[in-house]
Protein backbone atom coordinates (compact mmCIF):
# COMPACT_ATOMS: atom_id res chain seq x y z
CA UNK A 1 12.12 36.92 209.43
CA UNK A 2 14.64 34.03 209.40
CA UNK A 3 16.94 33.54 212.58
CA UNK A 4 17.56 30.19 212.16
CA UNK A 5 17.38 27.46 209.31
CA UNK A 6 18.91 23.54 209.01
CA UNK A 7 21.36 22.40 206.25
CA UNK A 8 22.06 18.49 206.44
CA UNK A 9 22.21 17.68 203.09
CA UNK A 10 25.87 16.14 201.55
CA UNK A 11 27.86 17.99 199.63
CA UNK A 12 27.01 15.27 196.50
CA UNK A 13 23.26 16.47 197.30
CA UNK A 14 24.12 20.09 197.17
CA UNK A 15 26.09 20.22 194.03
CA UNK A 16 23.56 17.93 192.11
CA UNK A 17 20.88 20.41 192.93
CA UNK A 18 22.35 23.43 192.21
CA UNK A 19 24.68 22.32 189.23
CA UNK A 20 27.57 23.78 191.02
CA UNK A 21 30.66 22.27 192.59
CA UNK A 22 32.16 23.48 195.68
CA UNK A 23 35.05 25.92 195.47
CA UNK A 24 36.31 25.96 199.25
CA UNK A 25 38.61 22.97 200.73
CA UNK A 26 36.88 22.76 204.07
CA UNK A 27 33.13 21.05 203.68
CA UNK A 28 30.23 21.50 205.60
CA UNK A 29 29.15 19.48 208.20
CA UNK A 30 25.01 18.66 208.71
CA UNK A 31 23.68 21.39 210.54
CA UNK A 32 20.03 21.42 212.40
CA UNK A 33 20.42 24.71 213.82
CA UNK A 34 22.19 27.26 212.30
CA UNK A 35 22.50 30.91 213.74
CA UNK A 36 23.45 33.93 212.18
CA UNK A 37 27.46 34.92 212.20
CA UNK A 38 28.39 31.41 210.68
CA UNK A 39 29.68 30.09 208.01
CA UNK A 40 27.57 28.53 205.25
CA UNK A 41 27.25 27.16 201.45
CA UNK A 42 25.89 29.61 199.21
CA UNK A 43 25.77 29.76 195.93
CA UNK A 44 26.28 32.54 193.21
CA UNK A 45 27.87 32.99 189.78
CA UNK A 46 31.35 33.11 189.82
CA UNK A 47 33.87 35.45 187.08
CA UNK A 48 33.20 32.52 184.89
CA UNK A 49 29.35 32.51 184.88
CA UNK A 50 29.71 29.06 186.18
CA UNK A 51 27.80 28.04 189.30
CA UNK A 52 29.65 27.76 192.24
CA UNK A 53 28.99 27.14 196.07
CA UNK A 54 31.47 29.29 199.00
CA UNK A 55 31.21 29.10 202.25
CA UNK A 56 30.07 32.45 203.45
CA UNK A 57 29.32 34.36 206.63
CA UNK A 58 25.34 34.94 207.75
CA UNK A 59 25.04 38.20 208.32
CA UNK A 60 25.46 40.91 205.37
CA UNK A 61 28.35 43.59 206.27
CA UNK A 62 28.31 46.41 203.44
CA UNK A 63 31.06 47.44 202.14
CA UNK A 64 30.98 51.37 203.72
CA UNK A 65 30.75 49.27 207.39
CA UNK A 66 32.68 50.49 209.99
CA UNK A 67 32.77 47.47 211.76
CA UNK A 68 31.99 43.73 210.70
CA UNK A 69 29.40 43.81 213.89
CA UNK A 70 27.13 45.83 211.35
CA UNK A 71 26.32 41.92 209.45
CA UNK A 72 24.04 40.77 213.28
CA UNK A 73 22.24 43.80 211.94
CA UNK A 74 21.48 42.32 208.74
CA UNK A 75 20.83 39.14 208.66
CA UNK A 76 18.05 39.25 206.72
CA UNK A 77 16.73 42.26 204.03
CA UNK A 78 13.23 42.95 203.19
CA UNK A 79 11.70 42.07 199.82
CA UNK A 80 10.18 45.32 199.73
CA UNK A 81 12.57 47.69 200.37
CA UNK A 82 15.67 46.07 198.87
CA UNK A 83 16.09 48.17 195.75
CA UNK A 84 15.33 51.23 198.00
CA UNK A 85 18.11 50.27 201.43
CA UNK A 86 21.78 51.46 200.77
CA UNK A 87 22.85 48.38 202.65
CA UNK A 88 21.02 46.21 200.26
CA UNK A 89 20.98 47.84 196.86
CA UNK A 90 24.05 47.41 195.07
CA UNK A 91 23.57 44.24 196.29
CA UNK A 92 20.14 43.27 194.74
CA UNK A 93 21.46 44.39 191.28
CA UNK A 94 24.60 42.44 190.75
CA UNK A 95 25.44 40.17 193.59
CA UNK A 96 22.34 37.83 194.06
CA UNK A 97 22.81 34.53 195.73
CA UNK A 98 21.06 31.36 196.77
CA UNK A 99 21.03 30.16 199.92
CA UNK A 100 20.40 26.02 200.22
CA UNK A 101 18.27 24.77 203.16
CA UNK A 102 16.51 22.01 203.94
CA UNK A 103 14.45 23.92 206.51
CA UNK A 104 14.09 26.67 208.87
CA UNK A 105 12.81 28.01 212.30
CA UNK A 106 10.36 29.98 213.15
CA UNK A 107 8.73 31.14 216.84
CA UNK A 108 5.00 32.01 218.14
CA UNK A 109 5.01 34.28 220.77
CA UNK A 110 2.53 33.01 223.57
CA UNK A 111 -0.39 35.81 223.96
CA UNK A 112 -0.27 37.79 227.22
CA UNK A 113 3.09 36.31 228.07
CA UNK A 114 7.37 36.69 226.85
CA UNK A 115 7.09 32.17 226.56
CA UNK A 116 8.15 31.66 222.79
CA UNK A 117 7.63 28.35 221.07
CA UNK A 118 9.38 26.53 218.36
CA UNK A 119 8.58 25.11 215.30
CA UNK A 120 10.10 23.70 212.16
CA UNK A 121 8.88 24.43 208.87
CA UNK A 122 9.70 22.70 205.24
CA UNK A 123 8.79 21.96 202.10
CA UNK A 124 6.41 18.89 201.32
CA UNK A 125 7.76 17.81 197.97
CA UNK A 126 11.74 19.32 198.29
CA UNK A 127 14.34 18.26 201.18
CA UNK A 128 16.54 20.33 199.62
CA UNK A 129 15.70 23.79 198.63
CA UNK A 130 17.11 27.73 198.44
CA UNK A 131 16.34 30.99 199.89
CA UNK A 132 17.11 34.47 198.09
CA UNK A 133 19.59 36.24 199.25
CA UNK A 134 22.27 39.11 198.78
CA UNK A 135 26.15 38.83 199.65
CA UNK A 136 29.01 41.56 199.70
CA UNK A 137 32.46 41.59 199.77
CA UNK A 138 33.60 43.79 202.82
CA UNK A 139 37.31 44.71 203.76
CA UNK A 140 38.57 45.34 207.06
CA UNK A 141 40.92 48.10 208.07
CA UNK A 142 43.60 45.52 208.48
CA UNK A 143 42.64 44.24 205.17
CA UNK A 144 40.95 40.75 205.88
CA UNK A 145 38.64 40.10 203.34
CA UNK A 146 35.48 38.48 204.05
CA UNK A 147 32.32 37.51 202.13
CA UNK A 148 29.04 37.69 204.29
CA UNK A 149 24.96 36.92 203.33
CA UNK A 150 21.62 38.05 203.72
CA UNK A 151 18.32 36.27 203.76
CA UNK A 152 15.76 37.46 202.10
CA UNK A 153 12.15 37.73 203.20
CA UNK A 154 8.54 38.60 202.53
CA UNK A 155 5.11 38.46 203.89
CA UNK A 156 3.71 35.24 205.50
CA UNK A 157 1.76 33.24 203.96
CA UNK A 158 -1.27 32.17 205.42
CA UNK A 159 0.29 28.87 207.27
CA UNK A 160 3.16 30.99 208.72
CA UNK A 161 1.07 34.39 209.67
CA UNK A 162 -0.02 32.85 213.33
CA UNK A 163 3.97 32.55 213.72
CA UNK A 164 5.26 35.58 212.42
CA UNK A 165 4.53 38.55 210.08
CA UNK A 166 7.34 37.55 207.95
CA UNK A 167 8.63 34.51 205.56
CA UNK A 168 12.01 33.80 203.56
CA UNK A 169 11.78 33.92 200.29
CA UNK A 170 11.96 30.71 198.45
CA UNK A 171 13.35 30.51 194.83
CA UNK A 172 11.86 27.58 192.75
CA UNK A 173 14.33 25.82 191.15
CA UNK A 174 13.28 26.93 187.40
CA UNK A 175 14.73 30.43 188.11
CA UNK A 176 17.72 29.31 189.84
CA UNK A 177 19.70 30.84 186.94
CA UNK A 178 17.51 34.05 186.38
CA UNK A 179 17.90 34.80 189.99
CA UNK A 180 21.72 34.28 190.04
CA UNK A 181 22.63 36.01 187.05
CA UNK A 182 24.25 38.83 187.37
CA UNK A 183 23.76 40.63 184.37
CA UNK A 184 20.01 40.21 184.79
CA UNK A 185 18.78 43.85 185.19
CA UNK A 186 15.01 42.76 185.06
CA UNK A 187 14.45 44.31 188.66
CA UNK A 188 10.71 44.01 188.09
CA UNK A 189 10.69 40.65 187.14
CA UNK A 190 13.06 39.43 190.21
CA UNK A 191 11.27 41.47 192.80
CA UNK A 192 8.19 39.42 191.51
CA UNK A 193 10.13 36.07 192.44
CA UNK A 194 9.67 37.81 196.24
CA UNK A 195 6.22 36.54 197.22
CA UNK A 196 5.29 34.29 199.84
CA UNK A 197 5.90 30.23 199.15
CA UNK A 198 2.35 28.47 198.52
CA UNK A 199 0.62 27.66 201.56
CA UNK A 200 0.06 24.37 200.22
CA UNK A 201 3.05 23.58 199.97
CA UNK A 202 5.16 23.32 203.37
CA UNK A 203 4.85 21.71 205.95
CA UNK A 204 5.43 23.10 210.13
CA UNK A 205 4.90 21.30 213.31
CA UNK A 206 6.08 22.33 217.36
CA UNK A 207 9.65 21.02 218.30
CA UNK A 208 11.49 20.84 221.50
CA UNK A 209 12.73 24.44 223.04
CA UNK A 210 16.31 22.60 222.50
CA UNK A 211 16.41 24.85 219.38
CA UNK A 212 16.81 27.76 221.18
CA UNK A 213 20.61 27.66 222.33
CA UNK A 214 22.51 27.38 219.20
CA UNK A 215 25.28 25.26 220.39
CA UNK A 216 22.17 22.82 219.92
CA UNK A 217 23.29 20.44 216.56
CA UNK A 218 21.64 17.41 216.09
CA UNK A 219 19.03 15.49 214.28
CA UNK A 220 16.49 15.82 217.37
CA UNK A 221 16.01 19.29 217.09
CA UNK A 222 14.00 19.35 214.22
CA UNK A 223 11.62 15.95 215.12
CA UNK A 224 8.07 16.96 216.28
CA UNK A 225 6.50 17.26 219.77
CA UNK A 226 3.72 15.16 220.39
C-alpha cells in the first residue's frame, strides 16, 4: 500500500518534468510527510489534451458516494482489480492521472509484537518521479465540487516484500503520455505498466518514528537512522 509519500520538489521542477504548467493559484509547499485527505499536485490531461498539474484531494470519492468520508476508504486501488472495482473502473478507462513524488513511506511490522518501524524508500537515479493513479470528480448534495485521487499499487518487489505485501506503482517517464491519455483504450497494455519498480533500482533505509504523526513536516523526517 501507500499511506504516506514526500513531495519537496519546486513548482519549476515539477512542471519541467512533467511538461505541464500549473493551473491552480495557490502552490504547494515542500512536503516530507504527506497523509491521505490532503491536497496535492497531480497531473492529468486537461479538455485541451494539454498537460496540466491541479491540486487534488488524496483519497478517491466516486461519484455514486454518499458521503466524501468514502475517499479514507480509497486511498489507494489495486492494480489487479481496477478494471473489475465499481469504485475504480470508470476511472481506469478515462480519467488516469500521475501522481509526482519524490518518495514514500513504508512500515515493517516487528514479529511477535504491534511496534511498527519506519522507513523511506526512493529512487536511485530520479528525485523526482510519479505514481499511477485514478481521480474523480464527485458532487456533494450541497453542490461543492471536489476532485479527489487514488494511488495505485501492486505487488512488492523483492526489496520492499520484508516491509509490506504491496508497492505503488511507478510510471517511467517514457509512458507519461500513454498513461495519461485519455482516449487510450489499450487496457491490456496499461495494466502491463502495473508491475512492481526494479529492485535495483530504489533505494530504502530506517528513519525516525517522527513520521508517524502527520503534523510531522520537515526535512528530518526522511534522513536515515544510524
Amino acid at each position: 500500500m501507500c499511506g504516506r509519500y514526500t513531495l519537496y520538489s519546486s513548482v519549476p521542477e515539477l512542471e519541467s518534468e512533467f511538461d505541464a504548467q500549473f493551473k491552480d493559484e495557490i502552490r504547494p509547499d515542500a512536503m516530507y510527510n504527506i497523509p491521505p485527505g490532503t491536497y496535492n499536485p497531480v497531473v492529468l490531461l486537461g479538455k485541451a489534451r494539454e498537460p496540466g498539474i491541479s491540486l487534488m484531494k488524496w483519497g478517491l470519492v466516486p461519484p455514486f458516494a454518499e458521503s466524501e468520508k468514502m475517499g479514507f476508504k480509497l486511498m489507494n486501488a489495486r492494480s489487479e482489480t481496477i478494471d473489475e472495482k465499481p469504485s475504480f473502473k470508470k476511472a481506469f478507462q478515462r480519467k488516469r492521472c500521475l501522481i509526482p513524488a519524490n518518495g514514500f513511506f513504508e512500515w515493517k511490522r516487528m514479529e511477535g509484537s504491534d511496534i511498527k518501524i519506519p522507513f523511506y524508500i526512493s529512487l536511485l537515479e530520479r528525485s523526482l518521479f510519479a505514481f499511477a493513479g485514478i481521480f474523480e470528480r464527485w458532487q456533494s448534495p450541497q453542490g461543492e465540487v471536489v476532485f479527489t485521487y487514488s494511488i495505485i499499487t501492486t505487488t512488492a518487489n523483492s526489496l520492499l516484500q520484508p516491509l509490506h505485501e504491496r508497492m505503488p506503482v511507478i510510471i517511467d517517464k517514457p509512458a507519461y503520455s500513454y498513461w495519461l491519455n485519455p482516449m487510450n483504450d489499450d487496457y491490456k497494455g496499461l495494466k502491463s505498466l502495473m508491475k512492481p519498480y526494479p529492485t535495483e533500482a530504489m533505494s530504502v533505509f530506517r528513519v525516525k518514528d517522527d513520521v508517524n504523526k502527520a503534523g510531522n513536516n520537515q526535512p528530518g523526517i526522511i534522513a536515515p537512522v544510524m
